[in-house]
C-alpha atoms as a PDB file:
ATOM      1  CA  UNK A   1      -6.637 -27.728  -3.328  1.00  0.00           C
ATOM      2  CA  UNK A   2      -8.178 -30.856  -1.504  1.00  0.00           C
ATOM      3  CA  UNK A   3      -6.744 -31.853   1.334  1.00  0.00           C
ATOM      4  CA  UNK A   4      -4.618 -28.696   1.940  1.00  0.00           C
ATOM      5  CA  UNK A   5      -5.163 -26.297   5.198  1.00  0.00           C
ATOM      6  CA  UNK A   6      -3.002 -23.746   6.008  1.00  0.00           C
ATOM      7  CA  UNK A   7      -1.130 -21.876   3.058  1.00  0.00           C
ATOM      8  CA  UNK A   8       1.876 -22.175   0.482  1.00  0.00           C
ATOM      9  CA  UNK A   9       4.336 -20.257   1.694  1.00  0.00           C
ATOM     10  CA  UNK A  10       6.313 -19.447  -1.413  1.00  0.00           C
ATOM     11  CA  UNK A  11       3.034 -18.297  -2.512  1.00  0.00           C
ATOM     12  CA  UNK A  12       2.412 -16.360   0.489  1.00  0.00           C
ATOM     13  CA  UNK A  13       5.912 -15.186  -0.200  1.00  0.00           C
ATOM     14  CA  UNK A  14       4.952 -13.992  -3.697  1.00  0.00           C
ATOM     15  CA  UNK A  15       1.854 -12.397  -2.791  1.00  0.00           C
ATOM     16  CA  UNK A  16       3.634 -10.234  -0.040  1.00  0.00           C
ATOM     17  CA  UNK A  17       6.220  -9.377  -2.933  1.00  0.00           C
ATOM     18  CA  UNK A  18       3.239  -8.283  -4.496  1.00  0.00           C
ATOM     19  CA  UNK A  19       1.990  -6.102  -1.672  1.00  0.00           C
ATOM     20  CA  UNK A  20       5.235  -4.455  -0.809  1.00  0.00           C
ATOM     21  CA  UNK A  21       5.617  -3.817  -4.449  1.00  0.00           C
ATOM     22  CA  UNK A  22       1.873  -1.758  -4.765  1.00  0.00           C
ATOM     23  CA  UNK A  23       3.187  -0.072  -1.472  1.00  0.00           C
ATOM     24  CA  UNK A  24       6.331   1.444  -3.035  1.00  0.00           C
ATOM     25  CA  UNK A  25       4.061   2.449  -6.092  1.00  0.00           C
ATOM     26  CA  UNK A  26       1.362   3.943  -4.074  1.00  0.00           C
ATOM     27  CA  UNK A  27       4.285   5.876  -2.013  1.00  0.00           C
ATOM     28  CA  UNK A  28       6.185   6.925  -4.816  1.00  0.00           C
ATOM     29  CA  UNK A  29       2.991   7.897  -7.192  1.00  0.00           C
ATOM     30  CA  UNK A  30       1.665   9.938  -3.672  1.00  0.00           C
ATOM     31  CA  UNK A  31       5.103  11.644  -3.495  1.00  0.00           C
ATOM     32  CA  UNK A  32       5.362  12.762  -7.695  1.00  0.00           C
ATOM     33  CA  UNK A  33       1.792  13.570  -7.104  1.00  0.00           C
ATOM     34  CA  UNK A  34       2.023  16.054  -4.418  1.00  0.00           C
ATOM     35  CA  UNK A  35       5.039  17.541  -6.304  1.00  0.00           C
ATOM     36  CA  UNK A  36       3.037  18.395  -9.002  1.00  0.00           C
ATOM     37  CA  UNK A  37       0.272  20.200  -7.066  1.00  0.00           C
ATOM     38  CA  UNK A  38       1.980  22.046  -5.125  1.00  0.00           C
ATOM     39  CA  UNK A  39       3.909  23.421  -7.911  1.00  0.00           C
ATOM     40  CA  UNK A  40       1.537  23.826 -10.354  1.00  0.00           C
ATOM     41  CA  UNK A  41       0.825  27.219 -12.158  1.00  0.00           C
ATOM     42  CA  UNK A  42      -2.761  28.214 -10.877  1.00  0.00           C
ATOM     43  CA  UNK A  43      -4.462  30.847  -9.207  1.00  0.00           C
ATOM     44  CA  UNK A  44      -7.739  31.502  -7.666  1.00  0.00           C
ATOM     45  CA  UNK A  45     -10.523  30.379  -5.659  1.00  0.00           C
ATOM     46  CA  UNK A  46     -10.277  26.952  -7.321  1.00  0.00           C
ATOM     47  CA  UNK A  47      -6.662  26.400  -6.761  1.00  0.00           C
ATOM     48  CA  UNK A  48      -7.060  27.151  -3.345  1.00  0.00           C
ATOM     49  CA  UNK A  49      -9.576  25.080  -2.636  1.00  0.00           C
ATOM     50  CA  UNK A  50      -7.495  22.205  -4.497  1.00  0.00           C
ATOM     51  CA  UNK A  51      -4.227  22.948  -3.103  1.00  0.00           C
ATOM     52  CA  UNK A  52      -5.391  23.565   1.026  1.00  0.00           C
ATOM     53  CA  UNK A  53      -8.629  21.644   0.521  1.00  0.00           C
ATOM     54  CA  UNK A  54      -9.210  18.863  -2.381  1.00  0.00           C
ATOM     55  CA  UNK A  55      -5.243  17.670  -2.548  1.00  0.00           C
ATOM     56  CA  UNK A  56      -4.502  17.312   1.461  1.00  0.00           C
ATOM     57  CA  UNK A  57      -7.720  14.655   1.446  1.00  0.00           C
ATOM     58  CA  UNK A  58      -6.442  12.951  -1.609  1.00  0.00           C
ATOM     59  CA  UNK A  59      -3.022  12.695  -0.417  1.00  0.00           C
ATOM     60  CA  UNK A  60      -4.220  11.698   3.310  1.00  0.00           C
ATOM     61  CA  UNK A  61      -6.494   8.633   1.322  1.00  0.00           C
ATOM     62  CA  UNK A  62      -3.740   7.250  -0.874  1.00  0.00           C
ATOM     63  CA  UNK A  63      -1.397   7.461   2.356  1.00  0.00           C
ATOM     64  CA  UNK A  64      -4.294   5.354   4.040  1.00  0.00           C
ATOM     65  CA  UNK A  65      -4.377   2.862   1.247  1.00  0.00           C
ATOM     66  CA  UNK A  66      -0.651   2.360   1.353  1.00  0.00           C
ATOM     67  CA  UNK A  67      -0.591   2.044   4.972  1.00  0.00           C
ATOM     68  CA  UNK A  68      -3.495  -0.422   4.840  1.00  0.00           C
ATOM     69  CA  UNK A  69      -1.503  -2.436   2.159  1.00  0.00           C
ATOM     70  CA  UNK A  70       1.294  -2.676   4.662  1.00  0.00           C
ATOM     71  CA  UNK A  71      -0.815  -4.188   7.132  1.00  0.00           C
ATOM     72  CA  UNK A  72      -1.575  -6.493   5.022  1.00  0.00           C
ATOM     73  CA  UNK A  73       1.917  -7.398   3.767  1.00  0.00           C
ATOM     74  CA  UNK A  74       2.963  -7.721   7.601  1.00  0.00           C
ATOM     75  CA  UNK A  75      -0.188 -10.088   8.338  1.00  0.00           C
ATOM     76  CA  UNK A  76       0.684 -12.451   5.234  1.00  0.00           C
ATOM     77  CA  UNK A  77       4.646 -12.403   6.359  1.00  0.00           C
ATOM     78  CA  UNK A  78       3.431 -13.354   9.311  1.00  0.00           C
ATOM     79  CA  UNK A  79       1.075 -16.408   8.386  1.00  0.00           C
ATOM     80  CA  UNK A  80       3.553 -17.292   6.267  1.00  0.00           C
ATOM     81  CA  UNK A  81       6.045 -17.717   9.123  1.00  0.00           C
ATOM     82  CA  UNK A  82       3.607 -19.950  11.401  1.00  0.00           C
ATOM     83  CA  UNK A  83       2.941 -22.461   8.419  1.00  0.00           C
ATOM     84  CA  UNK A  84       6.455 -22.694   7.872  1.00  0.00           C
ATOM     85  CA  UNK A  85       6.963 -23.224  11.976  1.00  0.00           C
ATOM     86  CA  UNK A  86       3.942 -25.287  12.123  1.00  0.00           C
ATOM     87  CA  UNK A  87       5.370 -27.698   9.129  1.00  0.00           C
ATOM     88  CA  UNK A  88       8.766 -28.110  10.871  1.00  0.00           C
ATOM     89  CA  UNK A  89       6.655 -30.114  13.256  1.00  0.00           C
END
């Protein structure tokens, strides 16, 4: 957009929709996730390995990611805010 600096916030307010909405997905996928492998019928060296080992690391990286995303929500909620301040003016 010519002409334009700073941001839309209804479109700032969409894309932190957005965000919050891949959070809760990322949460709730992490959570049915770590349901499954940790009841899961398996035994041996492999299903240690996954279940103390592989799983923890997977589960510690999607937390991570959803965490991250969060950030990012917050930080757009927030720049949102200041245009909407710094438009009043």
């Amino acid at each position: 957009m010519a002409g334009l600096i700073g941001n839309n916030p209804e479109d700032m307010a969409d894309l932190a929709g957005k965000l919050g909405h891949a959070v809760d997905q990322i949460q709730q996928l992490t959570s049915s996730l770590d349901g499954k492998a940790n009841s899961v019928q398996w035994q041996g060296p492999d299903a240690d390995r996954f279940k103390h080992t592989d799983w923890p690391t997977y589960k510690t990286q999607l937390t991570k990611v959803a965490h991250s995303l969060q950030e990012v929500q917050q930080n757009v909620n927030k720049q949102r805010q200041q245009q909407i301040q710094t438009s009043a003016h």
